[in-house]
C-alpha atoms as a PDB file:
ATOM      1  CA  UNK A   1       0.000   0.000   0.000  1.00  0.00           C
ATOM      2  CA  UNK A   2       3.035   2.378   0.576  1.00  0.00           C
ATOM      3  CA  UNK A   3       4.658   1.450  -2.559  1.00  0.00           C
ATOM      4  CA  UNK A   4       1.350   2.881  -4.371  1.00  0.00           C
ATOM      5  CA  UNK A   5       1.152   5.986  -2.782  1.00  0.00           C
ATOM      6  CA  UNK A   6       4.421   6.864  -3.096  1.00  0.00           C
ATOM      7  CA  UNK A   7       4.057   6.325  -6.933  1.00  0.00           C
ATOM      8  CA  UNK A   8       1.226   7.968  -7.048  1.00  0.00           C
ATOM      9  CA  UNK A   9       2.646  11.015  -5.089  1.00  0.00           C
ATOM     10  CA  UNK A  10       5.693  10.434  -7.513  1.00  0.00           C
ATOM     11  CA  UNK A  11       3.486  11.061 -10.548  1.00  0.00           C
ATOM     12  CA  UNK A  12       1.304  13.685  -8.970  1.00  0.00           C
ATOM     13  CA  UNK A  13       4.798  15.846  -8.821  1.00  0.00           C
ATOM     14  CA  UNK A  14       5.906  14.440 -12.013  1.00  0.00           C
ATOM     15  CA  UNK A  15       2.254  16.031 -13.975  1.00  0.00           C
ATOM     16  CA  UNK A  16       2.770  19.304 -11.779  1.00  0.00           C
ATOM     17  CA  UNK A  17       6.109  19.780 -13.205  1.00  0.00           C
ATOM     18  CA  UNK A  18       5.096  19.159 -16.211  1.00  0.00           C
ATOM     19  CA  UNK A  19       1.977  21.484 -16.117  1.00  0.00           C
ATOM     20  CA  UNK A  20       4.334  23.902 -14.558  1.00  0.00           C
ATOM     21  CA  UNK A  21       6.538  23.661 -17.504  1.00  0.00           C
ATOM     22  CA  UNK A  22       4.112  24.548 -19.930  1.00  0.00           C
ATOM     23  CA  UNK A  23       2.555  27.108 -18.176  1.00  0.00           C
ATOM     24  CA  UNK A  24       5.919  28.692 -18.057  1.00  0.00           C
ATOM     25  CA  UNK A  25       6.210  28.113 -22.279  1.00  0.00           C
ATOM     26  CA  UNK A  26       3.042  30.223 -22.432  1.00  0.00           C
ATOM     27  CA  UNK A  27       3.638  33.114 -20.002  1.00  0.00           C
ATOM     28  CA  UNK A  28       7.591  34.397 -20.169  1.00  0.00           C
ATOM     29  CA  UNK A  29       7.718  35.687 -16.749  1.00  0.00           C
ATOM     30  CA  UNK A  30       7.217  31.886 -15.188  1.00  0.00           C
ATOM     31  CA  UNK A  31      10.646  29.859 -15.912  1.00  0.00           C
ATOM     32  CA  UNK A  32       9.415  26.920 -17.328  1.00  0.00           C
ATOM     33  CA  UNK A  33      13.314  24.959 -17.045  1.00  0.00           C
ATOM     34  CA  UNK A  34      12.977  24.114 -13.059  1.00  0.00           C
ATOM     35  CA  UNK A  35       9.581  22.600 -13.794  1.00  0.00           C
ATOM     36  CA  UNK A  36      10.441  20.261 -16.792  1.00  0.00           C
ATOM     37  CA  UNK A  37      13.546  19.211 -14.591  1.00  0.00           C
ATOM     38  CA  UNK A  38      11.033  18.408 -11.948  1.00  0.00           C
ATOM     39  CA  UNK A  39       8.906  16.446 -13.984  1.00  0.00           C
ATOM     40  CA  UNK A  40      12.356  14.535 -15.015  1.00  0.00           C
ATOM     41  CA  UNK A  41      13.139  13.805 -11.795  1.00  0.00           C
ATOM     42  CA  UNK A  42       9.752  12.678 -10.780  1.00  0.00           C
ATOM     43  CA  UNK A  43       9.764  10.474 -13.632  1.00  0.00           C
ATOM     44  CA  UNK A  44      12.744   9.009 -12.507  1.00  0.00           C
ATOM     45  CA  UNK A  45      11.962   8.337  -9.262  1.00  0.00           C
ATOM     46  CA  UNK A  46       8.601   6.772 -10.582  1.00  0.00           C
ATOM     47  CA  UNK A  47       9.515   4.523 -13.274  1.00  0.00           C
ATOM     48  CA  UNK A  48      13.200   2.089 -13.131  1.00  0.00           C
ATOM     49  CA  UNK A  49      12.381   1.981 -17.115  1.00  0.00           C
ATOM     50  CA  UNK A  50      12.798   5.489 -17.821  1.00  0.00           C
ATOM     51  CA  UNK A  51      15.418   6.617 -15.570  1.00  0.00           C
ATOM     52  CA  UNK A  52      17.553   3.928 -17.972  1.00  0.00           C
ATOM     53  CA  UNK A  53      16.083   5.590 -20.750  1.00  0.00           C
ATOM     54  CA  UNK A  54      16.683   8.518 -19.775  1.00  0.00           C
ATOM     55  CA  UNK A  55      20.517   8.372 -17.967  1.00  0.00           C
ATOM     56  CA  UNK A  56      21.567   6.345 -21.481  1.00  0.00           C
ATOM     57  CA  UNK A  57      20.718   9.513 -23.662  1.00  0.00           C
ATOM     58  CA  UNK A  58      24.380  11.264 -25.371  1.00  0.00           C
ATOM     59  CA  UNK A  59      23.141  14.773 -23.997  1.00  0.00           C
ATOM     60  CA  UNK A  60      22.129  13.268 -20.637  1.00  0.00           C
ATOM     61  CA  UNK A  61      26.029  11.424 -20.534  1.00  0.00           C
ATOM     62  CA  UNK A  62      27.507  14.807 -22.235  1.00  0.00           C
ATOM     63  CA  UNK A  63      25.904  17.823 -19.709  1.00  0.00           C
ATOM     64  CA  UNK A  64      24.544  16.195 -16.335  1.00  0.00           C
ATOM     65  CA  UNK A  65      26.901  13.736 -15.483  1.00  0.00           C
ATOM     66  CA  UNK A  66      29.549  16.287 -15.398  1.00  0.00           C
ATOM     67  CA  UNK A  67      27.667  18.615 -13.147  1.00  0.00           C
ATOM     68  CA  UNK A  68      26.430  15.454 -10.635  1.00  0.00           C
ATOM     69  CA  UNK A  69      30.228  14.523 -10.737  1.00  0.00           C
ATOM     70  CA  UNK A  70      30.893  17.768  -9.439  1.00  0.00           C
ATOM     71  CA  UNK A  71      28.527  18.128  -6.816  1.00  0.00           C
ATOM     72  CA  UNK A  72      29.405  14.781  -5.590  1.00  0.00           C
ATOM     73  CA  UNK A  73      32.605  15.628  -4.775  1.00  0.00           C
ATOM     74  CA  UNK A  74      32.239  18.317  -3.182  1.00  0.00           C
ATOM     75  CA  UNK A  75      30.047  16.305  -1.020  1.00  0.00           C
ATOM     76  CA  UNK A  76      32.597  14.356   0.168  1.00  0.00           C
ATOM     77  CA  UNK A  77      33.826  14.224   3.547  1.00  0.00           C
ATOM     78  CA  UNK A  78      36.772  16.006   4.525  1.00  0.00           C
ATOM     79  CA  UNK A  79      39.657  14.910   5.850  1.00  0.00           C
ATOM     80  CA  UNK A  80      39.810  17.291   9.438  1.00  0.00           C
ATOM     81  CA  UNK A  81      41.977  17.088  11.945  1.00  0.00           C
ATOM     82  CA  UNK A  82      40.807  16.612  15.236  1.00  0.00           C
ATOM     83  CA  UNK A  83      42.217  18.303  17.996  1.00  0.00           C
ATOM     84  CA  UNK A  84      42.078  16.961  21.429  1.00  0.00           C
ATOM     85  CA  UNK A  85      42.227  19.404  24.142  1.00  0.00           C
ATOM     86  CA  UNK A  86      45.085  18.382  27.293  1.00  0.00           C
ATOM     87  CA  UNK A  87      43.198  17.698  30.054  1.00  0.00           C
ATOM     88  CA  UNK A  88      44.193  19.925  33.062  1.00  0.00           C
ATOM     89  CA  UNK A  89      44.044  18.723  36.801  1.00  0.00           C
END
């Protein structure tokens, strides 16, 4: 029963996006970019067969990974040293 509603949530915020998206093609003071990326990443999250589709795509391989390389390592951990203070009697 969870498994639904999360897809169904997933896909409620993947049609949003999308709606979004073209709302924002219509009227030029909405951006309509953050919207269709949205709807990507809803899509994603929603369906195992179209994240492969979609992460196999030249453009996706050429522009995102890149950028998700990036931000992945500046996620990293780092290395700090730890001081320990002398304890005084």
């Amino acid at each position: 029963m969870l498994i639904v509603l999360e897809k169904i949530g997933w896909g409620m915020l993947a049609l949003t996006g999308f709606v979004g998206g073209i709302i924002g093609l219509a009227l030029p003071v909405i951006p309509q970019v953050p919207f269709f990326l949205l709807a990507l990443f809803a899509l994603s999250k929603l369906s195992p067969r179209f994240h492969r589709w979609l992460t196999s795509r030249h453009w996706y391989q050429r522009m995102v990974v890149p950028v998700l390389e990036k931000f992945h390592a500046k996620r990293q951990p780092k290395n700090r040293v730890r001081t320990v203070e002398a304890k005084q009697d």
